[in-house]
PDB file of N, CA and C in Angstrom:
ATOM      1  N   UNK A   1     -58.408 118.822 -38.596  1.00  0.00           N
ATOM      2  CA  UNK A   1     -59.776 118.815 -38.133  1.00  0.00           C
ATOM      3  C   UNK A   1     -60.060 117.589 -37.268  1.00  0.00           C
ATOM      4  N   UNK A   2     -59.658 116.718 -37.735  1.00  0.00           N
ATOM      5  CA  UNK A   2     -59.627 115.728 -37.216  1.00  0.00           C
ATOM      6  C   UNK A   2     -59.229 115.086 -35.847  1.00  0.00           C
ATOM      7  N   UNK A   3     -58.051 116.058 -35.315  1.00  0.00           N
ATOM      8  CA  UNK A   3     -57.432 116.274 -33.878  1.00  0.00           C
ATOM      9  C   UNK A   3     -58.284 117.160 -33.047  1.00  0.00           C
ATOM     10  N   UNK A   4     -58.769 117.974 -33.611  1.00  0.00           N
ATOM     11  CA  UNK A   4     -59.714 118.691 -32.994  1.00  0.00           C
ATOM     12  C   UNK A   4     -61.166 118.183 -32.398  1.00  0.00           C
ATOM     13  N   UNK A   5     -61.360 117.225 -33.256  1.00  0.00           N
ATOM     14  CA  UNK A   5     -62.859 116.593 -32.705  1.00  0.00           C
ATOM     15  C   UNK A   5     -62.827 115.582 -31.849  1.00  0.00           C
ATOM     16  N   UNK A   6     -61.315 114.896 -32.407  1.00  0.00           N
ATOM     17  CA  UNK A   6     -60.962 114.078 -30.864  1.00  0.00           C
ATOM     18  C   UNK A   6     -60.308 114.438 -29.344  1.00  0.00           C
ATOM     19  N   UNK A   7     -59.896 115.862 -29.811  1.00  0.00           N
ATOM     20  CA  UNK A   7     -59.467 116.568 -27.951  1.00  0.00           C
ATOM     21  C   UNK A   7     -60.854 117.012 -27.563  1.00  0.00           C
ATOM     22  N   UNK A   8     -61.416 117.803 -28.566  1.00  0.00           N
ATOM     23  CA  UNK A   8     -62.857 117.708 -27.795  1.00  0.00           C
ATOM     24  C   UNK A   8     -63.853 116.915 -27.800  1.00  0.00           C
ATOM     25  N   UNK A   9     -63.952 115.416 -28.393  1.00  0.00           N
ATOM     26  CA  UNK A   9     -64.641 114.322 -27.283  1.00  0.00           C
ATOM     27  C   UNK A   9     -63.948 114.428 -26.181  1.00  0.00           C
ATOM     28  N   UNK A  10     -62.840 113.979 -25.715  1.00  0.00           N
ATOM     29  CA  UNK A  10     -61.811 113.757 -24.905  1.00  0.00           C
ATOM     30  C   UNK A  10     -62.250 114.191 -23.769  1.00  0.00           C
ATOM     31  N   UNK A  11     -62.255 115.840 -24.175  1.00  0.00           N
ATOM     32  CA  UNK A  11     -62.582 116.730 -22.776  1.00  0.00           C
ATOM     33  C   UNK A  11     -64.044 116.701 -22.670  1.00  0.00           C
ATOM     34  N   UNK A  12     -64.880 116.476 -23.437  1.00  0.00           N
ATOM     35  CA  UNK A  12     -66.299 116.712 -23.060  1.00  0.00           C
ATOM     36  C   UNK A  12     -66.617 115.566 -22.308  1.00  0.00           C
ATOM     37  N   UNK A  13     -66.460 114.103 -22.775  1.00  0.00           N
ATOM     38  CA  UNK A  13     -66.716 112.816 -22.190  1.00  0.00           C
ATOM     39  C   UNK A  13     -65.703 112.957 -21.095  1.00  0.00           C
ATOM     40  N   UNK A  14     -64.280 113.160 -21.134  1.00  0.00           N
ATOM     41  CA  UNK A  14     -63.708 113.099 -19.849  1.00  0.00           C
ATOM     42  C   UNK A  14     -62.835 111.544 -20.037  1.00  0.00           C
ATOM     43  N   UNK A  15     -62.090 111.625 -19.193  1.00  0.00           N
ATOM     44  CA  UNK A  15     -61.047 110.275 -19.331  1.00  0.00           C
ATOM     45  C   UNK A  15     -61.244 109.575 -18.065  1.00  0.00           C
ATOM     46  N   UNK A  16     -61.375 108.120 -17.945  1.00  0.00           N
ATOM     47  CA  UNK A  16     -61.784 107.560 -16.783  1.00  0.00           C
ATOM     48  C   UNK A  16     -60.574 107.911 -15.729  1.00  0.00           C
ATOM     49  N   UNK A  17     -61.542 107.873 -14.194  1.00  0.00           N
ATOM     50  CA  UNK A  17     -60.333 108.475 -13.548  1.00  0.00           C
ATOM     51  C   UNK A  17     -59.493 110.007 -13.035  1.00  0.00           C
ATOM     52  N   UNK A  18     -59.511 110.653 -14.637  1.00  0.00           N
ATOM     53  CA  UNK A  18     -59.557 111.850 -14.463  1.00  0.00           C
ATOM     54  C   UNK A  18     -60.408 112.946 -13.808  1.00  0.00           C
ATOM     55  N   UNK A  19     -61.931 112.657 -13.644  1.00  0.00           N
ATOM     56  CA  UNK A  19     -62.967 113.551 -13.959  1.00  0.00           C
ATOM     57  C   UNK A  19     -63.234 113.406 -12.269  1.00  0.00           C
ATOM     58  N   UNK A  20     -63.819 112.292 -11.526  1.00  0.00           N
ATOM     59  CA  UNK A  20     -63.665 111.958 -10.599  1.00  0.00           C
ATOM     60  C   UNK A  20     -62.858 111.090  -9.529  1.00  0.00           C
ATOM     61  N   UNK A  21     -62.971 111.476  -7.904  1.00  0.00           N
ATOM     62  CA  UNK A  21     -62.126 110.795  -7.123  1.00  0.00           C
ATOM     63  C   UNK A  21     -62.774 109.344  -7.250  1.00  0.00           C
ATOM     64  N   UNK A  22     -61.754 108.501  -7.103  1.00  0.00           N
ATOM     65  CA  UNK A  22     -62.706 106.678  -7.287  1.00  0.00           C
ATOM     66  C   UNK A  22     -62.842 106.173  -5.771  1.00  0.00           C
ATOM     67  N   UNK A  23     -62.227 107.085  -5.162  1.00  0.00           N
ATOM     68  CA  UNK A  23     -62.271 106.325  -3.650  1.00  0.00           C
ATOM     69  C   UNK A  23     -63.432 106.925  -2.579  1.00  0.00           C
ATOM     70  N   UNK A  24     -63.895 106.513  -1.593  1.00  0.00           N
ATOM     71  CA  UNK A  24     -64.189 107.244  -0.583  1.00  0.00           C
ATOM     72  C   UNK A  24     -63.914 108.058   0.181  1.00  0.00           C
ATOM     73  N   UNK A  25     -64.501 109.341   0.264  1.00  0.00           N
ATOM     74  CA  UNK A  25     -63.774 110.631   1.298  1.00  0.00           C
ATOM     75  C   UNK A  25     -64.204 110.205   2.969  1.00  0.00           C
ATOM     76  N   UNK A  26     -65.553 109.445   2.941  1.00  0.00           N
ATOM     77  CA  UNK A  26     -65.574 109.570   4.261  1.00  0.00           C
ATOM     78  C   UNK A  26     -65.090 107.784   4.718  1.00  0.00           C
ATOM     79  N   UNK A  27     -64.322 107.323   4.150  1.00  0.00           N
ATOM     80  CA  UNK A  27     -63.077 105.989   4.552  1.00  0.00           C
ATOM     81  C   UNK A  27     -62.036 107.561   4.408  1.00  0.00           C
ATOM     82  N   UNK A  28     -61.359 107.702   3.980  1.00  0.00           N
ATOM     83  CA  UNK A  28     -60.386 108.225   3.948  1.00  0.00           C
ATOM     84  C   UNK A  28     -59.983 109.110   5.107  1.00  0.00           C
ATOM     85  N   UNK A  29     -61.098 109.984   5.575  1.00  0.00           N
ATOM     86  CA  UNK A  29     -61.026 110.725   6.662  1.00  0.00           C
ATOM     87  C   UNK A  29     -60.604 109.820   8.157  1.00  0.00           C
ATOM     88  N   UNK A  30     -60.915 108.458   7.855  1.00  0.00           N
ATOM     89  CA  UNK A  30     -60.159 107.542   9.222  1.00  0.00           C
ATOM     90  C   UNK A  30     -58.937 107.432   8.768  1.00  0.00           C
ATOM     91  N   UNK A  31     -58.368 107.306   7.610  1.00  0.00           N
ATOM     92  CA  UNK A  31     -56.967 106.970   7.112  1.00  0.00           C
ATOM     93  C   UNK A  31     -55.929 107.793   7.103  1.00  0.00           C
ATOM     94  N   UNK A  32     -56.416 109.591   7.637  1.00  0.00           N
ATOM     95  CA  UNK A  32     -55.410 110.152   6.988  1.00  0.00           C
ATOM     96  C   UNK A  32     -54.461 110.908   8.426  1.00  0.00           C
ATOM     97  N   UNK A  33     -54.289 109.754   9.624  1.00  0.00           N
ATOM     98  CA  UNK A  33     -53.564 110.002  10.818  1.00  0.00           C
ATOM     99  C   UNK A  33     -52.580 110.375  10.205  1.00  0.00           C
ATOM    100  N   UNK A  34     -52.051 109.904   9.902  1.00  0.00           N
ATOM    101  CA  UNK A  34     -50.324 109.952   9.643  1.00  0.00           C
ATOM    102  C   UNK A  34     -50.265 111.548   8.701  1.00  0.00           C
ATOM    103  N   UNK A  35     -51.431 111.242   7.940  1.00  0.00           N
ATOM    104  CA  UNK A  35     -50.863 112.677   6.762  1.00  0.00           C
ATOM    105  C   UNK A  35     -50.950 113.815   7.577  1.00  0.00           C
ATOM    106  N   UNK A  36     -52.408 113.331   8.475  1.00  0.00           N
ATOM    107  CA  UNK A  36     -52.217 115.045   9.125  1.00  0.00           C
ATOM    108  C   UNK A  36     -51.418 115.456  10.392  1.00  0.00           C
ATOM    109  N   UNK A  37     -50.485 114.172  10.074  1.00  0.00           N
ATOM    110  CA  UNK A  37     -49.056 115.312  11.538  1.00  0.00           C
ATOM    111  C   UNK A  37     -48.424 116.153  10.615  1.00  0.00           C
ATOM    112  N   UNK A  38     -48.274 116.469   9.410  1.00  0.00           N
ATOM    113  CA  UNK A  38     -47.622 117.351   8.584  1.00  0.00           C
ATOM    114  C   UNK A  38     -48.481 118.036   7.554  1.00  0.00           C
ATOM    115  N   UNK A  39     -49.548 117.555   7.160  1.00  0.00           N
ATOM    116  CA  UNK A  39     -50.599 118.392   5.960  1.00  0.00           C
ATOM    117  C   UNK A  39     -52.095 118.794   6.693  1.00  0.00           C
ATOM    118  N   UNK A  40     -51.961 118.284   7.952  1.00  0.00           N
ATOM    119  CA  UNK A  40     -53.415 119.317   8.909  1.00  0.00           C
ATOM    120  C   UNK A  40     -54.278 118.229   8.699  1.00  0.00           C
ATOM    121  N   UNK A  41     -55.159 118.136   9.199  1.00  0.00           N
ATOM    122  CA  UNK A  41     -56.368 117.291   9.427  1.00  0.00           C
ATOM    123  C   UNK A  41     -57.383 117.677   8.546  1.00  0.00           C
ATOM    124  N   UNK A  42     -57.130 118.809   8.361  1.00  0.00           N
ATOM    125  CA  UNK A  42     -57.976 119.802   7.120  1.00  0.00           C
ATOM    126  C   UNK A  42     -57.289 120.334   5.859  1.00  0.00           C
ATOM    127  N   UNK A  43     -56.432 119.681   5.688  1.00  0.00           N
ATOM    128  CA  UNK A  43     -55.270 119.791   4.264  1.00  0.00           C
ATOM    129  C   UNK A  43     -54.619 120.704   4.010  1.00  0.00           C
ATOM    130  N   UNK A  44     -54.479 121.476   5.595  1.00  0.00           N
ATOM    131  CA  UNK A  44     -53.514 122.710   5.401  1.00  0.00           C
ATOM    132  C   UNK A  44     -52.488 122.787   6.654  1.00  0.00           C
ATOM    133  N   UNK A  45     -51.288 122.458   5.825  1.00  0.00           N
ATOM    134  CA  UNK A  45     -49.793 122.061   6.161  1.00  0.00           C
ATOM    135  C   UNK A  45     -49.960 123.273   7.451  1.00  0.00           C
ATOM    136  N   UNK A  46     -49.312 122.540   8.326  1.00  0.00           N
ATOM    137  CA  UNK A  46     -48.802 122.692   9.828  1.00  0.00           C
ATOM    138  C   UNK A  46     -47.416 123.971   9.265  1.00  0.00           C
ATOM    139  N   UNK A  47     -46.686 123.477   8.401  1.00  0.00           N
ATOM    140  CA  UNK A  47     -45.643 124.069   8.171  1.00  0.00           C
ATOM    141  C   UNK A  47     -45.005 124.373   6.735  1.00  0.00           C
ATOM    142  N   UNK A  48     -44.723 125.434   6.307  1.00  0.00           N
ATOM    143  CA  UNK A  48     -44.532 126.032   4.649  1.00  0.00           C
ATOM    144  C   UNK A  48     -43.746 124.824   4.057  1.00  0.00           C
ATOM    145  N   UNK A  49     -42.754 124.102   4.639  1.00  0.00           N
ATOM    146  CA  UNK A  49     -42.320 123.200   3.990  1.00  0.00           C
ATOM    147  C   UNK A  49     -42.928 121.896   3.395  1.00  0.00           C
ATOM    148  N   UNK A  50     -44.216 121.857   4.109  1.00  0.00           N
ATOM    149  CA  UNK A  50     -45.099 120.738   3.188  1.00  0.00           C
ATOM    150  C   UNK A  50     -45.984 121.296   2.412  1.00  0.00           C
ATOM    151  N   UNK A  51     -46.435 120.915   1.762  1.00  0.00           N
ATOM    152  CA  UNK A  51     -47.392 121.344   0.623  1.00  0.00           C
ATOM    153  C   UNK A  51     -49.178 121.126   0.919  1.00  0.00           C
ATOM    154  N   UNK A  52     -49.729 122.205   0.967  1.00  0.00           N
ATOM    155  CA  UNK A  52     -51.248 122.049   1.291  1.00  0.00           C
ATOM    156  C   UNK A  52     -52.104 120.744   0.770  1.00  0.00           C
ATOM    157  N   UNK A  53     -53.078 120.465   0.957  1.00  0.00           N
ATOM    158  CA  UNK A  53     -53.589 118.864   0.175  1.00  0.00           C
ATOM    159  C   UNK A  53     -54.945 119.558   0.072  1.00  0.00           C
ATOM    160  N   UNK A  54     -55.615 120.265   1.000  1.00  0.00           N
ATOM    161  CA  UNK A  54     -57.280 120.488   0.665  1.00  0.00           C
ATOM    162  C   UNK A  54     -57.371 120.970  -0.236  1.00  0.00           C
ATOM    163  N   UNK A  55     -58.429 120.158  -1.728  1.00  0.00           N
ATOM    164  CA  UNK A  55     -58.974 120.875  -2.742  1.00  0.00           C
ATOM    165  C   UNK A  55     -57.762 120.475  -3.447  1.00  0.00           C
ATOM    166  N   UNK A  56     -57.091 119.350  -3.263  1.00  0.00           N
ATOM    167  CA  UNK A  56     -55.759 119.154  -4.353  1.00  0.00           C
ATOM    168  C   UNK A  56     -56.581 118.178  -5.579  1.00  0.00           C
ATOM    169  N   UNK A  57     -56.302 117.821  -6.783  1.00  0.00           N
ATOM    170  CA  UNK A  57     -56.536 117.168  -7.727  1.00  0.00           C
ATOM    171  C   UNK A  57     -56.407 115.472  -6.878  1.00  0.00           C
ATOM    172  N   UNK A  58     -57.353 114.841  -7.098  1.00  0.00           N
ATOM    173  CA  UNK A  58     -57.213 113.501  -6.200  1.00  0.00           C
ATOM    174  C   UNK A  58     -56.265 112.381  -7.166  1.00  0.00           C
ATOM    175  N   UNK A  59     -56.564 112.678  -8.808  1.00  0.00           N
ATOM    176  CA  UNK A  59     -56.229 111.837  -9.409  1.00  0.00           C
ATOM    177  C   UNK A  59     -54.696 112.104  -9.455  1.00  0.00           C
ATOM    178  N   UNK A  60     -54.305 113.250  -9.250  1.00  0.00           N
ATOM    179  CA  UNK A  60     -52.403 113.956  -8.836  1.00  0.00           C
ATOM    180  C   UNK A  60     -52.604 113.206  -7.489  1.00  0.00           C
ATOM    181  N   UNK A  61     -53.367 113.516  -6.312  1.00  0.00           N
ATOM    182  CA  UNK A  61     -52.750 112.565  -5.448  1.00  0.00           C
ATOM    183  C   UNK A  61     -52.556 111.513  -5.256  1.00  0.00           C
ATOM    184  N   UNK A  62     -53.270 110.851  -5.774  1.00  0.00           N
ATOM    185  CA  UNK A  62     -53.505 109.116  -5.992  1.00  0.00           C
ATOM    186  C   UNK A  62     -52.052 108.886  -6.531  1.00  0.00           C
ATOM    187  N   UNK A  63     -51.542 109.993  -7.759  1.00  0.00           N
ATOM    188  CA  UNK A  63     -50.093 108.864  -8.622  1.00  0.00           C
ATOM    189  C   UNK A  63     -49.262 109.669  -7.745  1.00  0.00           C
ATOM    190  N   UNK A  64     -49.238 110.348  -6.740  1.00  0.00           N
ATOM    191  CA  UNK A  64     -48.111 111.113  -6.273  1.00  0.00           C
ATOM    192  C   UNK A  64     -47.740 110.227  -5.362  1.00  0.00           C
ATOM    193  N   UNK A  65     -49.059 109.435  -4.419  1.00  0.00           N
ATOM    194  CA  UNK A  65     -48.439 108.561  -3.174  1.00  0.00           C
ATOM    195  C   UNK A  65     -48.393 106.875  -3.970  1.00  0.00           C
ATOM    196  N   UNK A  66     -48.769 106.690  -4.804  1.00  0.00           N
ATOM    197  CA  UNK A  66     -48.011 105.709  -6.005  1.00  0.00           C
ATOM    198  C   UNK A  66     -46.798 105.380  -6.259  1.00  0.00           C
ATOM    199  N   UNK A  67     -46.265 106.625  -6.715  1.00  0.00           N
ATOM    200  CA  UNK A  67     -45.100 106.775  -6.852  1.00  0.00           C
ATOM    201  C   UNK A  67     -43.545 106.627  -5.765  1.00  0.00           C
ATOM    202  N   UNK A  68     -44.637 107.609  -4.838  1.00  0.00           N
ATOM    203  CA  UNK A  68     -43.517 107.444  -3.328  1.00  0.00           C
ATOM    204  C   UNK A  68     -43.807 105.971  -2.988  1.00  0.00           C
ATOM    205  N   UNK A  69     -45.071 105.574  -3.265  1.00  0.00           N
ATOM    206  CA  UNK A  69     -44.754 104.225  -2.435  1.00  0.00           C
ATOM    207  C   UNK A  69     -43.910 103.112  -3.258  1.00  0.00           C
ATOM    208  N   UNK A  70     -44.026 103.063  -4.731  1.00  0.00           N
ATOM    209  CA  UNK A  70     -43.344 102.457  -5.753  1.00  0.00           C
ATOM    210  C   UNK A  70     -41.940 102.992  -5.762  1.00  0.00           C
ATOM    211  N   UNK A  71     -41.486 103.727  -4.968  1.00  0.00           N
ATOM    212  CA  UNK A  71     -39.804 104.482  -5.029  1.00  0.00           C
ATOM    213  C   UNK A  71     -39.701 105.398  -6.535  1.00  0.00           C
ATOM    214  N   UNK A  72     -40.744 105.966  -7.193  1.00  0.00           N
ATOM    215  CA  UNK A  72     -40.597 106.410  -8.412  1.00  0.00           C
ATOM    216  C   UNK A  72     -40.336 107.939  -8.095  1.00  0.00           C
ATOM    217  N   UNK A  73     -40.769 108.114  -7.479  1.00  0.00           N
ATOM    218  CA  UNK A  73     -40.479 109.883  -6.816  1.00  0.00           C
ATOM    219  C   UNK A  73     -39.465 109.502  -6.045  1.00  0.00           C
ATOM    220  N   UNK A  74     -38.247 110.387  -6.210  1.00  0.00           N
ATOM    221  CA  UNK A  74     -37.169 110.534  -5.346  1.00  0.00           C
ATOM    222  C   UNK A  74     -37.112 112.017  -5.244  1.00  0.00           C
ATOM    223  N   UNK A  75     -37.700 112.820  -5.601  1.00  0.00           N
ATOM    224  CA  UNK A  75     -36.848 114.297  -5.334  1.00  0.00           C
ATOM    225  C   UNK A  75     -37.808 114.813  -3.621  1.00  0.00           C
ATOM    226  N   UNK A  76     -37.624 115.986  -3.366  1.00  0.00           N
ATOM    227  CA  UNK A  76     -37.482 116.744  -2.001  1.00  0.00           C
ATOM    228  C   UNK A  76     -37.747 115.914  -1.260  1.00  0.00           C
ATOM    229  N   UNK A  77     -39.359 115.805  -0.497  1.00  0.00           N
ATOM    230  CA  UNK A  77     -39.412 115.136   0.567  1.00  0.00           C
ATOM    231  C   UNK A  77     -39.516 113.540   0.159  1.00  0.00           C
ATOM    232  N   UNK A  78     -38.831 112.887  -0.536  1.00  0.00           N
ATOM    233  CA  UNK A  78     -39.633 111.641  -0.682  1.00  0.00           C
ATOM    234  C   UNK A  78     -39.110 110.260   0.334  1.00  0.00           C
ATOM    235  N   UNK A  79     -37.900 110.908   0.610  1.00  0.00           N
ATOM    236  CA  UNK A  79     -37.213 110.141   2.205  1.00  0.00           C
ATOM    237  C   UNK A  79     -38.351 110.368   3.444  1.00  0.00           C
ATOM    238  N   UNK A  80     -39.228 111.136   3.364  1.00  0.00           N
ATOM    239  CA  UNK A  80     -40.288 111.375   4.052  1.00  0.00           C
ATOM    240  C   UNK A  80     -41.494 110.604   4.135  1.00  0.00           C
ATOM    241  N   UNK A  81     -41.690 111.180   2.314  1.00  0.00           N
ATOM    242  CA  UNK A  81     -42.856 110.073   1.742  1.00  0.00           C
ATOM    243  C   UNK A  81     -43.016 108.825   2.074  1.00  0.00           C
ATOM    244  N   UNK A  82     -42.335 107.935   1.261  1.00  0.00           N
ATOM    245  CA  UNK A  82     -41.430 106.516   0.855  1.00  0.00           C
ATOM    246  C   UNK A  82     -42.390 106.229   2.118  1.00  0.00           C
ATOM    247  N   UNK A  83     -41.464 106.287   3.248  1.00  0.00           N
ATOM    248  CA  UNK A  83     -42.271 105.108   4.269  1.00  0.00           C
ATOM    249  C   UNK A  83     -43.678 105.225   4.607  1.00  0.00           C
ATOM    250  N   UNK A  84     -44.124 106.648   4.247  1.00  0.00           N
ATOM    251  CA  UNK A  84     -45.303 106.695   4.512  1.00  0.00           C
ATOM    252  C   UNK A  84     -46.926 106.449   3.459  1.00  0.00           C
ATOM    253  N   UNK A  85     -46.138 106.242   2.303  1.00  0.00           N
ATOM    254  CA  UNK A  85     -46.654 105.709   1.690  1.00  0.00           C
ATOM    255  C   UNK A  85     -46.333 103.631   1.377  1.00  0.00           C
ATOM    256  N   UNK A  86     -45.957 103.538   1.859  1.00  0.00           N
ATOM    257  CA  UNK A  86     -44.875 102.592   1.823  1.00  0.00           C
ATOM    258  C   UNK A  86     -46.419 101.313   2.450  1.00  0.00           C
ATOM    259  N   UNK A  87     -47.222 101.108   3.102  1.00  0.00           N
ATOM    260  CA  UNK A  87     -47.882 100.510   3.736  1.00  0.00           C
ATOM    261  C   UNK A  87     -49.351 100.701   2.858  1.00  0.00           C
ATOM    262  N   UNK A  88     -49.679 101.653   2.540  1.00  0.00           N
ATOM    263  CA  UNK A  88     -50.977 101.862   1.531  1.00  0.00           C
ATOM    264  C   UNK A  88     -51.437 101.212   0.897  1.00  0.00           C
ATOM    265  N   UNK A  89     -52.907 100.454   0.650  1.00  0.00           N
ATOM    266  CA  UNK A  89     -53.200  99.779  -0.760  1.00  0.00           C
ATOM    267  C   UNK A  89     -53.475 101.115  -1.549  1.00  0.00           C
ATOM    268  N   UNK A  90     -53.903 100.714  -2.731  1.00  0.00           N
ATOM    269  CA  UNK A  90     -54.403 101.307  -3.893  1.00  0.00           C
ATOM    270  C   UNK A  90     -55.726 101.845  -3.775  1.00  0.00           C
ATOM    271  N   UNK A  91     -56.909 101.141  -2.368  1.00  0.00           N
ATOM    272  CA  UNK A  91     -58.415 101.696  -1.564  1.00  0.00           C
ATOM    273  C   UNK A  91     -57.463 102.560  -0.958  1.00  0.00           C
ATOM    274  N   UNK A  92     -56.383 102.480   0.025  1.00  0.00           N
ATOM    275  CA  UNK A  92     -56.126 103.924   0.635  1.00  0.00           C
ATOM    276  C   UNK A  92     -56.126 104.679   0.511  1.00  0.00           C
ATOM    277  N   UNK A  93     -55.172 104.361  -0.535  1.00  0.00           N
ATOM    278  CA  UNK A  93     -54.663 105.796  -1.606  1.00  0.00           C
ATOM    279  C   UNK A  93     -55.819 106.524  -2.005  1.00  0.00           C
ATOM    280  N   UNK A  94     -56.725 105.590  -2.952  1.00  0.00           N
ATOM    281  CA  UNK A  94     -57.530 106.728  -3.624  1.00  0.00           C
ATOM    282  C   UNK A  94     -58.971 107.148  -2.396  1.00  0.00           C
ATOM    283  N   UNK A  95     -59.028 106.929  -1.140  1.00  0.00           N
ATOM    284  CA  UNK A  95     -59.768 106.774  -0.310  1.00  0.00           C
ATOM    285  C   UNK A  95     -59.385 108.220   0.490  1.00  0.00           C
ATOM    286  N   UNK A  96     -57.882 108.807   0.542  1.00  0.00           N
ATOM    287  CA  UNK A  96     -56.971 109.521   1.094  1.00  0.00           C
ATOM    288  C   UNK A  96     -57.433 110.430   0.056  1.00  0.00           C
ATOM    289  N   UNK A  97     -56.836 109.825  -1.310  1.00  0.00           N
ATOM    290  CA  UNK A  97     -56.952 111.275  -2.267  1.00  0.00           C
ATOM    291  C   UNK A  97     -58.742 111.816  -2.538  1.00  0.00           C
ATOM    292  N   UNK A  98     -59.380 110.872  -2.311  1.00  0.00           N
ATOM    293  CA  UNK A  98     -60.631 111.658  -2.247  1.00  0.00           C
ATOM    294  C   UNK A  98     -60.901 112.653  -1.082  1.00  0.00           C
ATOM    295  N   UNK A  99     -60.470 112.284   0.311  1.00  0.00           N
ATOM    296  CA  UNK A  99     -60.768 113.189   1.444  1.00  0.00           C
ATOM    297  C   UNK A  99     -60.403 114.235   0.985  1.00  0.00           C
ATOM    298  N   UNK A 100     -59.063 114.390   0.855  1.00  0.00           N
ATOM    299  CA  UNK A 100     -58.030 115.863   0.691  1.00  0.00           C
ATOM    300  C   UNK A 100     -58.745 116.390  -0.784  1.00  0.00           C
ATOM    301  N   UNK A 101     -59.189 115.752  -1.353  1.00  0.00           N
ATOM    302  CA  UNK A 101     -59.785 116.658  -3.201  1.00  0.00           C
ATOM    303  C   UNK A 101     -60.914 117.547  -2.528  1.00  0.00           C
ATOM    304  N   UNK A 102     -61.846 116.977  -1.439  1.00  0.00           N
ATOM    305  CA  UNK A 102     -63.426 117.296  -1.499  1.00  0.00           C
ATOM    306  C   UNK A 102     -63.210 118.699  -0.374  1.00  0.00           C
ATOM    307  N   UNK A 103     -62.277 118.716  -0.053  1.00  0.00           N
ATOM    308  CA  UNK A 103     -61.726 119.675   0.928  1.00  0.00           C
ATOM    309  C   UNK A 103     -61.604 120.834   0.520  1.00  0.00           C
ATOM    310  N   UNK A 104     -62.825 122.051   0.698  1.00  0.00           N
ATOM    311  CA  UNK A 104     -62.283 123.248   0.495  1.00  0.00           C
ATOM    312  C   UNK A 104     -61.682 124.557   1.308  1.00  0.00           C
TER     313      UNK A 104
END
């Protein structure tokens, strides 16, 4: 019973971070040159091999370009990533992942 009343505080209050983007969408929309030669200006990939971004989870994008920029993601494109996350603060990032979340 007891697990139960704490997954549902959890989900009702929400986990910081989780619930909302922390960054700015309209900073982000100057920041996201580089993303949109391959994910569109409007978060929909130029080409099947990249992955769409409009309407993506911001708080998944925030640790996804984290990661590439920290070298923690190595699998498919991250020889891609890496440098392009590679220059980002932590305002970019979540400034980026807010544009591409609010995007439908």
């Amino acid at each position: 019973m007891f697990k139960i009343l704490i997954t549902t505080a959890v989900l009702t209050i929400g986990l910081p971070g989780l619930t909302q983007a922390a960054g700015d969408a309209a900073a982000g929309e100057g920041k996201i040159a580089v993303c949109a030669t391959c994910h569109g200006q409007d978060g929909v990939a130029i080409m099947p091999m990249y992955p769409n971004l409009h309407g993506q989870n911001a708080p998944y994008l925030e640790a996804a370009l984290k990661a590439y920029r920290e070298g923690q993601r190595t699998g498919g494109t991250a020889a891609l990533m890496a440098p392009m996350a590679a220059n980002l603060t932590d305002e970019d990032i979540a400034d980026i992942a807010a544009y591409f979340s609010q995007l439908k």
